[in-house]
Protein backbone atom coordinates (compact mmCIF):
# COMPACT_ATOMS: atom_id res chain seq x y z
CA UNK A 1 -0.77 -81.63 -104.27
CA UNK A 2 -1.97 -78.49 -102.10
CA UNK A 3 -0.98 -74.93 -102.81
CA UNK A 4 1.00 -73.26 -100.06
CA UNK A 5 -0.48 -71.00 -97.43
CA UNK A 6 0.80 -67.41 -97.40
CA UNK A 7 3.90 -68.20 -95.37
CA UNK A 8 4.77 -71.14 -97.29
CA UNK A 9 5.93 -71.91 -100.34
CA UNK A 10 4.47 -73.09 -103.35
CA UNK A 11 4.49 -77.31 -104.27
CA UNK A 12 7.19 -76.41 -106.91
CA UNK A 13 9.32 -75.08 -104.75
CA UNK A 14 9.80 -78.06 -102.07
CA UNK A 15 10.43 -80.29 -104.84
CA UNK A 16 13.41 -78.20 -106.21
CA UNK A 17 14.34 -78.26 -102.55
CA UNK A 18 13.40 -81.90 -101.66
CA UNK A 19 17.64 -82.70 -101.74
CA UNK A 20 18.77 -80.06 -99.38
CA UNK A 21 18.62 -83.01 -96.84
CA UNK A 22 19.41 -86.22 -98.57
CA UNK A 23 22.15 -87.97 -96.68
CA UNK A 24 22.13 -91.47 -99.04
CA UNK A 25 20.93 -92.34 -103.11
CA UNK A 26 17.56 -93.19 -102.90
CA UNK A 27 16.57 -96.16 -104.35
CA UNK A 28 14.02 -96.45 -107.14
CA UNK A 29 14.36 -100.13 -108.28
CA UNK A 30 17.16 -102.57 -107.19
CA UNK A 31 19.46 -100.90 -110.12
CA UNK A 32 18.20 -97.32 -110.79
CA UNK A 33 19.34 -94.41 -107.46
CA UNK A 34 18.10 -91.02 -107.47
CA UNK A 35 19.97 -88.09 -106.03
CA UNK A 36 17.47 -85.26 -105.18
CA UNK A 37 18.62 -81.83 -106.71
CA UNK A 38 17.23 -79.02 -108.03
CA UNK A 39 16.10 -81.60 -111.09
CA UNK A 40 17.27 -84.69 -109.79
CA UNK A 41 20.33 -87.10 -111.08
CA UNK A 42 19.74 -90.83 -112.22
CA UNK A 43 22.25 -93.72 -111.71
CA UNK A 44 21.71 -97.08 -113.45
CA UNK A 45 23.79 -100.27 -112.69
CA UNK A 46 24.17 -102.79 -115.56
CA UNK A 47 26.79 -105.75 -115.21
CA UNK A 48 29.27 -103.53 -117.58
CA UNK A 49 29.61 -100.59 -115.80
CA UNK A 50 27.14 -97.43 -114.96
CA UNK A 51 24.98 -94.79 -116.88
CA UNK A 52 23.98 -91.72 -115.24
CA UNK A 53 20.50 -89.88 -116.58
CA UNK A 54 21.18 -85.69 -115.87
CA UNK A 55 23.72 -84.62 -113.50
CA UNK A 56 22.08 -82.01 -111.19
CA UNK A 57 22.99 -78.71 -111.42
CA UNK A 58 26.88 -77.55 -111.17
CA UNK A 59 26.33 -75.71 -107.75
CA UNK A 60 25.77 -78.97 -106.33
CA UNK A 61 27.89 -81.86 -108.53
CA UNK A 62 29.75 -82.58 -105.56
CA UNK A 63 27.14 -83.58 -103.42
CA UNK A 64 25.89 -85.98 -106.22
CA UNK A 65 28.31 -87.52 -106.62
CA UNK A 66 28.93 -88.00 -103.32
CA UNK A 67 25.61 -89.70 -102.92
CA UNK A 68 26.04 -92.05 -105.82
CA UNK A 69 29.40 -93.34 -104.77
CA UNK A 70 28.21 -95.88 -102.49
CA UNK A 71 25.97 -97.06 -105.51
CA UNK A 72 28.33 -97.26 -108.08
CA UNK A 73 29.51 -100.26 -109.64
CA UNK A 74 32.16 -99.60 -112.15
CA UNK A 75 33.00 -97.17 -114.83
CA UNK A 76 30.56 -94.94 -116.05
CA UNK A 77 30.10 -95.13 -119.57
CA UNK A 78 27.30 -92.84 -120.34
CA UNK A 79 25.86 -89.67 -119.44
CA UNK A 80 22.38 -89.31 -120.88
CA UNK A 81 21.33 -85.23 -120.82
CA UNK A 82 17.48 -85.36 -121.12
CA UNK A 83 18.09 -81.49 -121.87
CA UNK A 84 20.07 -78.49 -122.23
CA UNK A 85 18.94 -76.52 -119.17
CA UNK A 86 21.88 -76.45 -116.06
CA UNK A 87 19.99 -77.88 -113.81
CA UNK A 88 20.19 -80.97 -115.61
CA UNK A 89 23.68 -80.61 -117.30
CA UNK A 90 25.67 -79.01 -114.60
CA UNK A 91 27.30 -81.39 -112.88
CA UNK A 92 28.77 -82.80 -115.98
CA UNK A 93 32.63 -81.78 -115.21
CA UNK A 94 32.62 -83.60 -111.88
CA UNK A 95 30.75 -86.64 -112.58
CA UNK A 96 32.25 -87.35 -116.49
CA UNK A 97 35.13 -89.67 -116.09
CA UNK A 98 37.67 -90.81 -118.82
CA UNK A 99 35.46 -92.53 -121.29
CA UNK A 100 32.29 -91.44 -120.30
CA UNK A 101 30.35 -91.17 -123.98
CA UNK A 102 27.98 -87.94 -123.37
CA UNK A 103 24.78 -87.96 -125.00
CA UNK A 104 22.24 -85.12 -125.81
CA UNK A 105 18.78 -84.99 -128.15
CA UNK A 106 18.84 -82.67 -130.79
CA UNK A 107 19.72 -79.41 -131.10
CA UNK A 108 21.01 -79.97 -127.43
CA UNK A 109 24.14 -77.56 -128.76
CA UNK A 110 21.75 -74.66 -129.86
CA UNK A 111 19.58 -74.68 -127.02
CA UNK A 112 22.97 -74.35 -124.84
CA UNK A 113 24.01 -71.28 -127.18
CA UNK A 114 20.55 -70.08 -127.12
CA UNK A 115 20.95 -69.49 -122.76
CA UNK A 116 24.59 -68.57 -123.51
CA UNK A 117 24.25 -66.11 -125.56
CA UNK A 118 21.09 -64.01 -123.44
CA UNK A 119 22.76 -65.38 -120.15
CA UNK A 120 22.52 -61.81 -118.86
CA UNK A 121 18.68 -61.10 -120.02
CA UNK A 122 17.71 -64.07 -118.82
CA UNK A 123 19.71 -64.38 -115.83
CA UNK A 124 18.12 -60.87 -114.19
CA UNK A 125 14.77 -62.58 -115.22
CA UNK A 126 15.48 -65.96 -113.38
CA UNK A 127 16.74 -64.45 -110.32
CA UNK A 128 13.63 -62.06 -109.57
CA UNK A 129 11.34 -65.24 -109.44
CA UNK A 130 13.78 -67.94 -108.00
CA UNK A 131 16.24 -65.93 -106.38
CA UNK A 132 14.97 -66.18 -102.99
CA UNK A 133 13.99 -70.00 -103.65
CA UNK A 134 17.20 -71.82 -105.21
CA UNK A 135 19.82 -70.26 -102.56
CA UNK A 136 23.27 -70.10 -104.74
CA UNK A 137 26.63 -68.56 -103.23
CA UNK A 138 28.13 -64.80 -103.83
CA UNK A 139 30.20 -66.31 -106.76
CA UNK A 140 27.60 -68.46 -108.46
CA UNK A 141 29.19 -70.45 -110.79
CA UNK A 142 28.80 -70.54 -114.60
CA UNK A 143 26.95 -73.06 -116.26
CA UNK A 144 29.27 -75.14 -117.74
CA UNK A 145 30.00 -76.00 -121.82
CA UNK A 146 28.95 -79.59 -122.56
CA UNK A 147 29.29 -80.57 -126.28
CA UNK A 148 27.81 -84.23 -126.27
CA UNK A 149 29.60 -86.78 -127.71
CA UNK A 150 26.36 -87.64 -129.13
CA UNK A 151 23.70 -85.86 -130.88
CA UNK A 152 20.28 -87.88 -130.96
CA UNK A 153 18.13 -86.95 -134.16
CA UNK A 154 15.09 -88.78 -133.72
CA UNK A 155 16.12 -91.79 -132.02
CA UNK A 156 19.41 -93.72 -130.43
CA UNK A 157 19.71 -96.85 -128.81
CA UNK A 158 22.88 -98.85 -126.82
CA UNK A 159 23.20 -102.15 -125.14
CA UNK A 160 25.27 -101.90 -121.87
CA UNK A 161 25.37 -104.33 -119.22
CA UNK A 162 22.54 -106.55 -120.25
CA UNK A 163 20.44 -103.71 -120.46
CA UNK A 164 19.21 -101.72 -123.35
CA UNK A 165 18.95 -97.84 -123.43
CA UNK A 166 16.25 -96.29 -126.19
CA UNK A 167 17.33 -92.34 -126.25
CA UNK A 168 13.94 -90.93 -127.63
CA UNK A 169 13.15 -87.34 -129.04
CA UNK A 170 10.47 -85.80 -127.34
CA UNK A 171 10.27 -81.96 -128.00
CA UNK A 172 8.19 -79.62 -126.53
CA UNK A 173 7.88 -79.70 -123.02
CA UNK A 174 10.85 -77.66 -120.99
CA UNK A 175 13.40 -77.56 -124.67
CA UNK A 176 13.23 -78.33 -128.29
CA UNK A 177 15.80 -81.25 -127.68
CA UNK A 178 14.26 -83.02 -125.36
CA UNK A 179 14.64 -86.72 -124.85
CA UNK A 180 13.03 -89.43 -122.86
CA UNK A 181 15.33 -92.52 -121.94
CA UNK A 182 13.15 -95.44 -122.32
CA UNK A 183 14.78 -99.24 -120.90
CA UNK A 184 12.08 -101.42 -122.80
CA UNK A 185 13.14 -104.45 -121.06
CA UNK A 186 12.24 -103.13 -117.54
CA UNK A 187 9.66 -100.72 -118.82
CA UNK A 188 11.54 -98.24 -117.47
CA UNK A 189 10.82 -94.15 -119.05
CA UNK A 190 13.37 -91.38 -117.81
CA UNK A 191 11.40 -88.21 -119.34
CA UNK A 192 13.06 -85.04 -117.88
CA UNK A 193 10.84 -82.01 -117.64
CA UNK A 194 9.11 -83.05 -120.73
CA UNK A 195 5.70 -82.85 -118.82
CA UNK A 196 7.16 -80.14 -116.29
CA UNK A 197 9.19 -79.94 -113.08
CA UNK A 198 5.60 -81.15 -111.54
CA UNK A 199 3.87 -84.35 -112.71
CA UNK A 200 0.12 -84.49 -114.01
CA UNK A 201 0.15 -80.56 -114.05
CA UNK A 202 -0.59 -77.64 -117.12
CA UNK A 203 2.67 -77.71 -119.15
CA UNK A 204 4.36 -74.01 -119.28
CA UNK A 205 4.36 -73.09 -123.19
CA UNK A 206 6.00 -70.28 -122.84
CA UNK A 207 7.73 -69.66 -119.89
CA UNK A 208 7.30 -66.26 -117.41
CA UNK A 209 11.23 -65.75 -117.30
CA UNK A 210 11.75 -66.29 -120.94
CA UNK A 211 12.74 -68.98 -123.46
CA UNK A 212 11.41 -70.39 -126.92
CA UNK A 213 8.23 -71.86 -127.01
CA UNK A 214 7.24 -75.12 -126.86
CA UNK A 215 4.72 -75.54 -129.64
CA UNK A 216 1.65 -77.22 -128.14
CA UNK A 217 1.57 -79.61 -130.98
CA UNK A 218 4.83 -80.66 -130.65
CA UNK A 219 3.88 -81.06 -126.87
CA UNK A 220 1.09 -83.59 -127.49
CA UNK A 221 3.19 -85.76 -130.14
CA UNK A 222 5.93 -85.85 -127.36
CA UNK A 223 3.22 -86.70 -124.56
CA UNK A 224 1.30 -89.20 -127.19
CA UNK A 225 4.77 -91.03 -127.76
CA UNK A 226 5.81 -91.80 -124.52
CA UNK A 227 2.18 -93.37 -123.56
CA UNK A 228 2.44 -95.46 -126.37
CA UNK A 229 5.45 -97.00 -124.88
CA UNK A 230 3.35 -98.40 -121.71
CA UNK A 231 5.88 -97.73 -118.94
CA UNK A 232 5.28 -99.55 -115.63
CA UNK A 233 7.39 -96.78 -113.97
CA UNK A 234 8.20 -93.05 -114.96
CA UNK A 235 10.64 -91.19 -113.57
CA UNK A 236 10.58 -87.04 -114.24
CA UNK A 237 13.22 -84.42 -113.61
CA UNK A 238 11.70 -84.07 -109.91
CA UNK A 239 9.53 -86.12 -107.11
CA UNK A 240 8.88 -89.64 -107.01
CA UNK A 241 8.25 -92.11 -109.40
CA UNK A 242 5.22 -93.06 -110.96
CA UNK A 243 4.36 -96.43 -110.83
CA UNK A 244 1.91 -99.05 -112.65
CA UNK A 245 1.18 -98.89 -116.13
CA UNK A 246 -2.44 -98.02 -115.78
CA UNK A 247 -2.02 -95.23 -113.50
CA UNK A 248 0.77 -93.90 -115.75
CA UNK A 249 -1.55 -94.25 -118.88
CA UNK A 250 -4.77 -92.29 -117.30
CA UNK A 251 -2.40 -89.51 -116.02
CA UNK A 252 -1.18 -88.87 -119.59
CA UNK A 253 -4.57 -89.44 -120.80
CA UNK A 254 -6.13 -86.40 -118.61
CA UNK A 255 -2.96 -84.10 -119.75
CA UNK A 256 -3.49 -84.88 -123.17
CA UNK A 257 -6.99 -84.57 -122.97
CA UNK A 258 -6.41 -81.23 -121.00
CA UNK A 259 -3.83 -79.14 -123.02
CA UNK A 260 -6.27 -80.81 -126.43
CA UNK A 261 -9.17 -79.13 -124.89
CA UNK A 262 -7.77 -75.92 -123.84
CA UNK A 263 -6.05 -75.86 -127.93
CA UNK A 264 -9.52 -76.23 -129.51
CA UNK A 265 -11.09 -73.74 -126.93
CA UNK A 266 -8.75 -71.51 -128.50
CA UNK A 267 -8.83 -71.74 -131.90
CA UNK A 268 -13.21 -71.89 -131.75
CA UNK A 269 -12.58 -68.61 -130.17
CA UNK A 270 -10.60 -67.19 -132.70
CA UNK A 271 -12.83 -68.28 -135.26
CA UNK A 272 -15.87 -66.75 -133.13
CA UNK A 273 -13.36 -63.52 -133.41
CA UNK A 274 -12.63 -63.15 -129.51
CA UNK A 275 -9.40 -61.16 -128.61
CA UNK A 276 -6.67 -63.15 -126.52
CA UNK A 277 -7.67 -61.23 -123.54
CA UNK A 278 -11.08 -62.34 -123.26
CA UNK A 279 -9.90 -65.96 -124.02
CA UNK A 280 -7.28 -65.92 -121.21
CA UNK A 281 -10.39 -64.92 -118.90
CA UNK A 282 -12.93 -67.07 -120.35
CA UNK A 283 -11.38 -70.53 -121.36
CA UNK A 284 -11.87 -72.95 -117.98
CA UNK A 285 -11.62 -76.68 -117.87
CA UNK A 286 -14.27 -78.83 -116.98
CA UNK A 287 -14.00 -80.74 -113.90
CA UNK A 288 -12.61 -83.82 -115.13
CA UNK A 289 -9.78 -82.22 -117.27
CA UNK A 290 -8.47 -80.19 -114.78
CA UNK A 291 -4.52 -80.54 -113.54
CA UNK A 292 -2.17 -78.37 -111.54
CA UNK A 293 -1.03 -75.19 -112.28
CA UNK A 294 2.03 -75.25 -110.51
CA UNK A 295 4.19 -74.02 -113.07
CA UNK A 296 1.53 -73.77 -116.31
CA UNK A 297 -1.25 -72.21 -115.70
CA UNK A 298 -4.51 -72.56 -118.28
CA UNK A 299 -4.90 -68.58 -118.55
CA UNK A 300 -0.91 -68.58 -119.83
CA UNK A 301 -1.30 -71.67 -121.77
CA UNK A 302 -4.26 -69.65 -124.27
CA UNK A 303 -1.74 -66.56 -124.56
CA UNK A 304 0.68 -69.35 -125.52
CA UNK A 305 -1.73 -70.90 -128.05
CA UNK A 306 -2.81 -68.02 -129.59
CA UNK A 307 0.28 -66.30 -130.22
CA UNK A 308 1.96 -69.40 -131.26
CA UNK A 309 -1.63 -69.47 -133.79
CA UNK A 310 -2.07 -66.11 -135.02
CA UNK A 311 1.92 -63.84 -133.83
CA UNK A 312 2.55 -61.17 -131.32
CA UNK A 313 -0.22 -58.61 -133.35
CA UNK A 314 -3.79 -59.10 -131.82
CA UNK A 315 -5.15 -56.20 -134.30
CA UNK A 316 -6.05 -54.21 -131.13
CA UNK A 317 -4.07 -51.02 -131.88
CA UNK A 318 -1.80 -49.48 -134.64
CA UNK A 319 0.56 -48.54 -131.88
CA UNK A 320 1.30 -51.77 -131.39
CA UNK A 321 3.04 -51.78 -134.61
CA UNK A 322 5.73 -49.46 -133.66
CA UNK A 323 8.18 -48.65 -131.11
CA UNK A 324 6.38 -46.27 -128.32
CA UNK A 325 4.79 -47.56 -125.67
CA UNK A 326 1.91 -46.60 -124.18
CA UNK A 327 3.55 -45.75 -120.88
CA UNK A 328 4.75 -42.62 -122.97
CA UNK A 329 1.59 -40.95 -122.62
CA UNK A 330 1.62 -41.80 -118.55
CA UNK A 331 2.49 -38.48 -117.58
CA UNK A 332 -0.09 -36.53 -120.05
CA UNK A 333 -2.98 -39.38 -118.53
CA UNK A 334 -2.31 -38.51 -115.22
CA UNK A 335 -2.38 -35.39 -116.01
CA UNK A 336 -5.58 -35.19 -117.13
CA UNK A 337 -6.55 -37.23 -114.35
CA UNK A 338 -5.44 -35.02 -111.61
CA UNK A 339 -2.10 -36.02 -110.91
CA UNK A 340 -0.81 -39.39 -109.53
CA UNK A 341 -2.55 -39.30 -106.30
CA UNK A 342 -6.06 -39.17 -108.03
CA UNK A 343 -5.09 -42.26 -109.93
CA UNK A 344 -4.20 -43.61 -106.61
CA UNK A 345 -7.65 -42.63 -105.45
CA UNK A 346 -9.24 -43.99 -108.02
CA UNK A 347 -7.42 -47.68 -107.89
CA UNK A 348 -8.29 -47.96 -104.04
CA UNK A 349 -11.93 -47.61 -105.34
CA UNK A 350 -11.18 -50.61 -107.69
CA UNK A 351 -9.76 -52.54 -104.59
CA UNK A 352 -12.37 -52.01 -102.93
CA UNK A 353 -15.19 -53.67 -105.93
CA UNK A 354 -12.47 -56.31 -105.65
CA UNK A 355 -10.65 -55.91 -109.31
CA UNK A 356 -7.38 -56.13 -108.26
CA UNK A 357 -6.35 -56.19 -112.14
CA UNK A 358 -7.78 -52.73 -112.68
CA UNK A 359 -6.33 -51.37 -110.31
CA UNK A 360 -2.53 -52.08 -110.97
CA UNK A 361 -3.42 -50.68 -114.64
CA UNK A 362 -4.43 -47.09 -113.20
CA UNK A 363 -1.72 -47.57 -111.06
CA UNK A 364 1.27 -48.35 -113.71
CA UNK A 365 -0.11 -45.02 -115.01
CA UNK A 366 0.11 -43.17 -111.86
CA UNK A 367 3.86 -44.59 -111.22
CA UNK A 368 4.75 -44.43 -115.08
CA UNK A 369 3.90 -40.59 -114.50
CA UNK A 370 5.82 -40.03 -111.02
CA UNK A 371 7.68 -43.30 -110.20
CA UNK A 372 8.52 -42.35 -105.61
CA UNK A 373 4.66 -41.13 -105.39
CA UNK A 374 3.82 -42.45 -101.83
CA UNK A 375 -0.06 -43.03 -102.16
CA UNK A 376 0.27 -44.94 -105.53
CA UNK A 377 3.07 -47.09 -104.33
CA UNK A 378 1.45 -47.59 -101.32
CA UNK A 379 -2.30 -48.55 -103.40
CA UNK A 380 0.35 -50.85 -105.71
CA UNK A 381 1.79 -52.80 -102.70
CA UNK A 382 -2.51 -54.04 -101.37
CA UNK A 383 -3.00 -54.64 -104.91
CA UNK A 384 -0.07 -57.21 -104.96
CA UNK A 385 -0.78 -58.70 -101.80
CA UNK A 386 -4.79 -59.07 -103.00
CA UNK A 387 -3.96 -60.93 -106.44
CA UNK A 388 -1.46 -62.96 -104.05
CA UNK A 389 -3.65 -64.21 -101.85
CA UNK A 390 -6.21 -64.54 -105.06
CA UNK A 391 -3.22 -66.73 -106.56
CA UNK A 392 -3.81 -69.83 -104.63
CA UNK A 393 -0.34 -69.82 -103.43
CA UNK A 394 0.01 -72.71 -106.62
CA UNK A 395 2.20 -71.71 -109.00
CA UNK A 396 5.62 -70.44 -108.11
CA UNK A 397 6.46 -68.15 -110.95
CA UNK A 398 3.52 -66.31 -110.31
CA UNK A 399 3.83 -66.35 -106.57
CA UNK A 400 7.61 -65.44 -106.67
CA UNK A 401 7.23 -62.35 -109.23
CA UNK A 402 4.06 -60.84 -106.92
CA UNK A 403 6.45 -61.32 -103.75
CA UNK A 404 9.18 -59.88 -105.62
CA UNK A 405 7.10 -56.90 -106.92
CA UNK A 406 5.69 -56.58 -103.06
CA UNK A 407 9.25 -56.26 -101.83
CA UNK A 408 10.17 -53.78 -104.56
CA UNK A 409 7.00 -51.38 -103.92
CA UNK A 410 7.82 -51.97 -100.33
CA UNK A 411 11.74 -50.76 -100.66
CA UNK A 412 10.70 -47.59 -102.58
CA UNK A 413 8.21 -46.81 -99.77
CA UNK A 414 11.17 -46.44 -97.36
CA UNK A 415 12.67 -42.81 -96.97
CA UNK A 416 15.92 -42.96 -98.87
């Protein structure tokens, strides 16, 4: 999959658009539909009534439902919730009907409380990097409560319909309780966002807008279970299907053999007594291990190693250990330096030797110290648009905070 030029945008994003123009269900098999969202929804036919794999998100339940109609073929008896994230949950309130047994993995009730409870932290955070992506209405609404009717611990299976539905608990890819729906008979495996919203691509440990980590461990247990069930066809939160078993098991193969690589490359570094920083810079795969980065990235994935490892102290400074920042001293350093406009100076010398990086850090000093100066905010907005055009254009959190950050710089710049 190609990263996007600077006009367009990244892989990730035209996936969680792909369903802005679906007009019908599209067919995966003779008995399983998908309806395109921003993760999609899943109908499955048996010869007793329907089960529906995630819902879409609420913003959109309608239109689901709408596009599984046609499909349907009589009651809907379960709801399987591969985890607790809206996007997958949402349209729960529309597309439930009387009887419909909801089921979730576990801790599928926490998680929910977990994005309830910081739903204003996080929702700020979510909006600055997919706010101008996933286009919601002036009253957005609220992600719904769903208490499942069932909790999976590690395992739950159901006959429906001739069919038979293996509810499997596969943590640490998007949430703790994730699940992958696995129809052993057809060699079917529904797994969510366990390996990301993109397929054969860096999982994202810890995530840029916030959430609990997904141990790595647990990540390769989760990815190590599913390829032992040798699917013929896997079908994610987003995109197309993967089909044949072989192609399915060397795709999970290079992932596992990917994240496992990056993992040791971490810990021999700690051991050789490198700081995190030098790791995040140093740590590349070889040629044959290497995935997308479309919504991991390797650099991210060592910070997420590491600090899962060894905590949030990297024995780098006793400030760390208490609550001032250095951005308390910005005023004093620049200062010292000659004022904000020196600093500026001196990061347009860094642009030009091409680190980008350095730059931004004299500059956070320069705007720490006097937050409207013209010349800094002005060096700040070329040193976003050089580390976005560095980015690749890949992965979208990364590309939506920079053009976020550009727009902000670029707002400040106008007279008030």
């Amino acid at each position: 999959m190609s990263t996007e030029t600077r006009d367009n945008k990244p892989p990730l994003a035209g996936l969680v658009l792909a369903g802005s123009n679906q007009t019908e269900a599209e067919a995966i098999t003779d008995f399983v539909f998908m309806a395109k969202d921003i993760s999609n929804a899943y109908l499955v036919t048996t010869s007793d009534g329907d089960v529906l794999v995630n819902t879409g998100f609420m913003d959109n339940a309608e239109r689901t439902k709408a596009l599984l109609a046609p499909k349907r073929t009589g009651p809907l008896r379960h709801i399987i919730l591969t985890q607790a994230h809206a996007d997958h949950y949402g349209g729960v309130p529309v597309l439930r009907e009387a009887g419909t047994k909801i089921i979730g993995g576990p801790g599928f009730n926490d998680t929910w409380a977990y994005f309830d409870t910081l739903g204003p932290y996080l929702g700020a955070r979510t909006h600055k990097l997919w706010g101008t992506t996933v286009k919601r209405s002036a009253n957005p609404l609220p992600p719904p409560k769903v208490v499942p009717d069932i909790e999976v611990d590690r395992e739950y299976a159901f006959e429906q319909g001739g069919r038979r539905f293996e509810v499997i608990s596969t943590p640490g890819g998007e949430t703790l309780c994730s699940v992958t729906v696995w129809m052993p008979k057809e060699r079917i495996a529904f797994t969510g966002n366990l390996f990301g919203p993109v397929f054969l691509a860096q999982p994202n440990l810890v995530t840029t807008r916030g959430d609990k980590p997904r141990l790595v461990e647990r990540y390769l247990r989760s990815l190590e279970r599913v390829r032992a069930l040798g699917a013929d066809i896997l079908i994610t939160g987003h995109g197309d299907p993967i089909r044949g078993a072989d192609k399915i098991k060397a795709s999970l193969d290079k992932m596992h053999a990917s994240v496992s690589y990056i993992k040791d490359a971490v810990i021999a570094g700690m051991n050789a007594g490198k700081d995190v920083f030098t790791l995040m810079r140093e740590i590349k795969l070889p040629a044959e291990l290497q995935i997308g980065e479309f919504h991991g990235k390797v650099s991210w994935n060592v910070r997420s190693i590491w600090e899962e490892l060894s905590g949030w102290f990297l024995y780098d400074s006793t400030t760390s250990l208490y609550g001032v920042p250095r951005s308390s001293i910005d005023g004093d350093l620049a200062e010292l330096a000659g004022g904000a406009k020196a600093l500026a100076a001196r990061a347009r010398k860094k642009l030009g030797e091409d680190r980008a990086l350095e730059a931004m850090h004299l500059l956070d000093i320069a705007l720490g110290a006097e937050p409207r100066n013209a010349d800094a905010l002005a060096a700040k907005k070329d040193a976003l648009e050089r580390l976005l055009t560095q980015s690749g254009g890949g992965n979208l959190s990364e590309v939506m905070w920079l053009k976020s950050e550009i727009a902000d710089t670029e707002a400040k710049l106008k007279p008030a």
